[in-house]
C-alpha atoms as a PDB file:
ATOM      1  CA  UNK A   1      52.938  36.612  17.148  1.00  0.00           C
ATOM      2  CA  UNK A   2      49.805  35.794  15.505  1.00  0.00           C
ATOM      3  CA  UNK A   3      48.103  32.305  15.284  1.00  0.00           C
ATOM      4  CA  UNK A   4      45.617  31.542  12.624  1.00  0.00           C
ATOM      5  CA  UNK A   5      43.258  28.944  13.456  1.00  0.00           C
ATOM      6  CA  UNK A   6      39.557  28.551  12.466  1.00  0.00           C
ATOM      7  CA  UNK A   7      36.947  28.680  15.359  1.00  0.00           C
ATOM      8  CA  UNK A   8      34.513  25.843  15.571  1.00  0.00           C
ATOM      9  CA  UNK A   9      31.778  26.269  13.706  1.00  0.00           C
ATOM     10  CA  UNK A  10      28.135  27.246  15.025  1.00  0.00           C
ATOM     11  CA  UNK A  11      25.152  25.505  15.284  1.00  0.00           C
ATOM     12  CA  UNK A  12      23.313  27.768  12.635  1.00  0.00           C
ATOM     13  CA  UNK A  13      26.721  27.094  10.196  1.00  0.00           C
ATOM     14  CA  UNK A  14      26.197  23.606   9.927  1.00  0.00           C
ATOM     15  CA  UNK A  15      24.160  21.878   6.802  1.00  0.00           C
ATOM     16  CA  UNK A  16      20.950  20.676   7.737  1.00  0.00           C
ATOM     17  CA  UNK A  17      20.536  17.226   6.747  1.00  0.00           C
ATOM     18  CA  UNK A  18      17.368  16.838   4.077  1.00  0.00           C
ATOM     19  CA  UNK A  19      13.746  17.199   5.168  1.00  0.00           C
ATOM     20  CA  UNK A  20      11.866  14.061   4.886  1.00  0.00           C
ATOM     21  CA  UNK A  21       8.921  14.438   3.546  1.00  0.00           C
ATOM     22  CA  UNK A  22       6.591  11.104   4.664  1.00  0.00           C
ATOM     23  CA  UNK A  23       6.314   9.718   1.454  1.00  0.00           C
ATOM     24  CA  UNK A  24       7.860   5.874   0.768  1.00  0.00           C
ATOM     25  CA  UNK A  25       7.162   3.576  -1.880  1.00  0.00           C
ATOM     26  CA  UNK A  26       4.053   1.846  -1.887  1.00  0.00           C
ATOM     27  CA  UNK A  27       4.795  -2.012  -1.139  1.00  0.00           C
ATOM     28  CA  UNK A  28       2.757  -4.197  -3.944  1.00  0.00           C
ATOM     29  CA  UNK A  29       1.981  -7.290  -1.178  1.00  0.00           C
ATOM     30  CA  UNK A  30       0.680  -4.788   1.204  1.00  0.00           C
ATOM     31  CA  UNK A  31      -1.767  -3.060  -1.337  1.00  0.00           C
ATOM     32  CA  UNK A  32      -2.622  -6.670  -2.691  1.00  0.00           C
ATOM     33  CA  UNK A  33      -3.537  -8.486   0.833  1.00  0.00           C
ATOM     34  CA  UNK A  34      -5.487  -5.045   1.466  1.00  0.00           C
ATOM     35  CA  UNK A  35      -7.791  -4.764  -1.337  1.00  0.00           C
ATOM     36  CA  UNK A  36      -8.556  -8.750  -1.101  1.00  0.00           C
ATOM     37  CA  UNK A  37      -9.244  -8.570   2.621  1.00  0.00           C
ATOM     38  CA  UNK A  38     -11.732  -5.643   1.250  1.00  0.00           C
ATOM     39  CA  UNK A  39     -12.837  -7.709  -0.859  1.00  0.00           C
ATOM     40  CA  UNK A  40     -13.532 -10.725   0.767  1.00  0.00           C
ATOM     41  CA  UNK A  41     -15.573  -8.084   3.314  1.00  0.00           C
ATOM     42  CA  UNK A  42     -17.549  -7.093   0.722  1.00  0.00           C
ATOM     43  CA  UNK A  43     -18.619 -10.390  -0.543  1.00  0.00           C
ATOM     44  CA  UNK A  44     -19.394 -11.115   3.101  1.00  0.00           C
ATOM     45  CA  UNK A  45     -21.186  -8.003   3.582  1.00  0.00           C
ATOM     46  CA  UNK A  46     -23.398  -8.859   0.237  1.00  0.00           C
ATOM     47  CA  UNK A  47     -24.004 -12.279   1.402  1.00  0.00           C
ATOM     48  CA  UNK A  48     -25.329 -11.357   4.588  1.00  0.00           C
ATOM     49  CA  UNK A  49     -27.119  -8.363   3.997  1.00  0.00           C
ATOM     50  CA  UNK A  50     -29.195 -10.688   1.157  1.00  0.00           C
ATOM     51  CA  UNK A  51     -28.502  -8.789  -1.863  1.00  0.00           C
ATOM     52  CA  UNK A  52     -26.406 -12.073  -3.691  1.00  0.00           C
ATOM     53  CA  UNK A  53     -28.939 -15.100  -2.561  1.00  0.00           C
ATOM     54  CA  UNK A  54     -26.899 -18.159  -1.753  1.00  0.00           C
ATOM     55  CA  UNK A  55     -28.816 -21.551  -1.892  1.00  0.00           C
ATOM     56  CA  UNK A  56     -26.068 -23.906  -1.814  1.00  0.00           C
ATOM     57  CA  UNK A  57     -22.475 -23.694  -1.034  1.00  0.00           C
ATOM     58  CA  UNK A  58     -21.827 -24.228  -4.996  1.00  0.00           C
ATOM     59  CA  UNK A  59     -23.247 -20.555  -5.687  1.00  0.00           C
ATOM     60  CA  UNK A  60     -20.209 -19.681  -4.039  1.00  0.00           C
ATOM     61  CA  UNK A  61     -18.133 -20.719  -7.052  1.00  0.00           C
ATOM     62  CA  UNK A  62     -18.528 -16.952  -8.309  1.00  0.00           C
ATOM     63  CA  UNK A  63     -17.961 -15.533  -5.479  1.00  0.00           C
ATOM     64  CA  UNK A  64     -14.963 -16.710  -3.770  1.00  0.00           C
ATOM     65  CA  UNK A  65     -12.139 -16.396  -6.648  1.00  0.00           C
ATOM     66  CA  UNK A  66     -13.448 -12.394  -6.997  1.00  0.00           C
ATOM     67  CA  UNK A  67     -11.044 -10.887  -4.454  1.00  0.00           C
ATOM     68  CA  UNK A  68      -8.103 -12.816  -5.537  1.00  0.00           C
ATOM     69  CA  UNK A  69      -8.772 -11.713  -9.511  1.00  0.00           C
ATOM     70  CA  UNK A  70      -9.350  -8.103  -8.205  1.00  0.00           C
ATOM     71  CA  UNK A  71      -6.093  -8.235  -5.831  1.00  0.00           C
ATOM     72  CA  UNK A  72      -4.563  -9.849  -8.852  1.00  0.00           C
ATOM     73  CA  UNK A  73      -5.140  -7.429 -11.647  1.00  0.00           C
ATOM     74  CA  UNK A  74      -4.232  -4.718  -9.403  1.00  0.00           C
ATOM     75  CA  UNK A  75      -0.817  -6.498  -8.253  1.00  0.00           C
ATOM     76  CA  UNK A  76      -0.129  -6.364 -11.786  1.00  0.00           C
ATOM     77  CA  UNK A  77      -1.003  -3.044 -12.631  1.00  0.00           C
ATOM     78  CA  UNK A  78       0.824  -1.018  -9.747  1.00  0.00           C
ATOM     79  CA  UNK A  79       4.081  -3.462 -10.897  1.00  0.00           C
ATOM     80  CA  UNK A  80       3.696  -2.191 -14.426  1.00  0.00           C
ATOM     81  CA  UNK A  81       3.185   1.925 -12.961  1.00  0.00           C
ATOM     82  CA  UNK A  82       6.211   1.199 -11.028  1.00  0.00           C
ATOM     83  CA  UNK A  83       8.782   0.363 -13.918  1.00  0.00           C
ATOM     84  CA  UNK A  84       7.726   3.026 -15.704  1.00  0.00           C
END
């Protein structure tokens, strides 16, 4: 008398589940709060070091709304890249 049965399978048999490979979409608010909070450095870093001269708190008007246009444009950009 014979009996057919299949023996378990071994280690090296079994599928390997997929390789990650450490890439993951790129989230928009992240890259956005980043590149104004480098922004807003810079501006800092120009005021202080003297190279933009600042006599009144009015010659800021320039200044100020530059990281949120720069964070701006490229929110809108890397939305665009992405539906494409």
């Amino acid at each position: 008398m014979t009996h057919d049965y299949a023996s378990p399978p071994r280690f090296e048999d079994q599928a390997q589940p997929p390789r990650r490979t450490g890439r993951h979409p790129v989230n928009i608010g992240h890259l956005v709060m980043g590149l104004v909070f480098l922004v807003f450095v810079v501006v800092w870093a120009l005021i202080v070091t003297g190279t933009v001269h600042i006599d009144t708190v009015e010659d800021l008007r320039w200044l100020l709304p530059l990281p949120w246009i720069v964070g701006g444009s490229i929110g809108l950009l890397a939305a665009l890249l992405r539906k494409s």
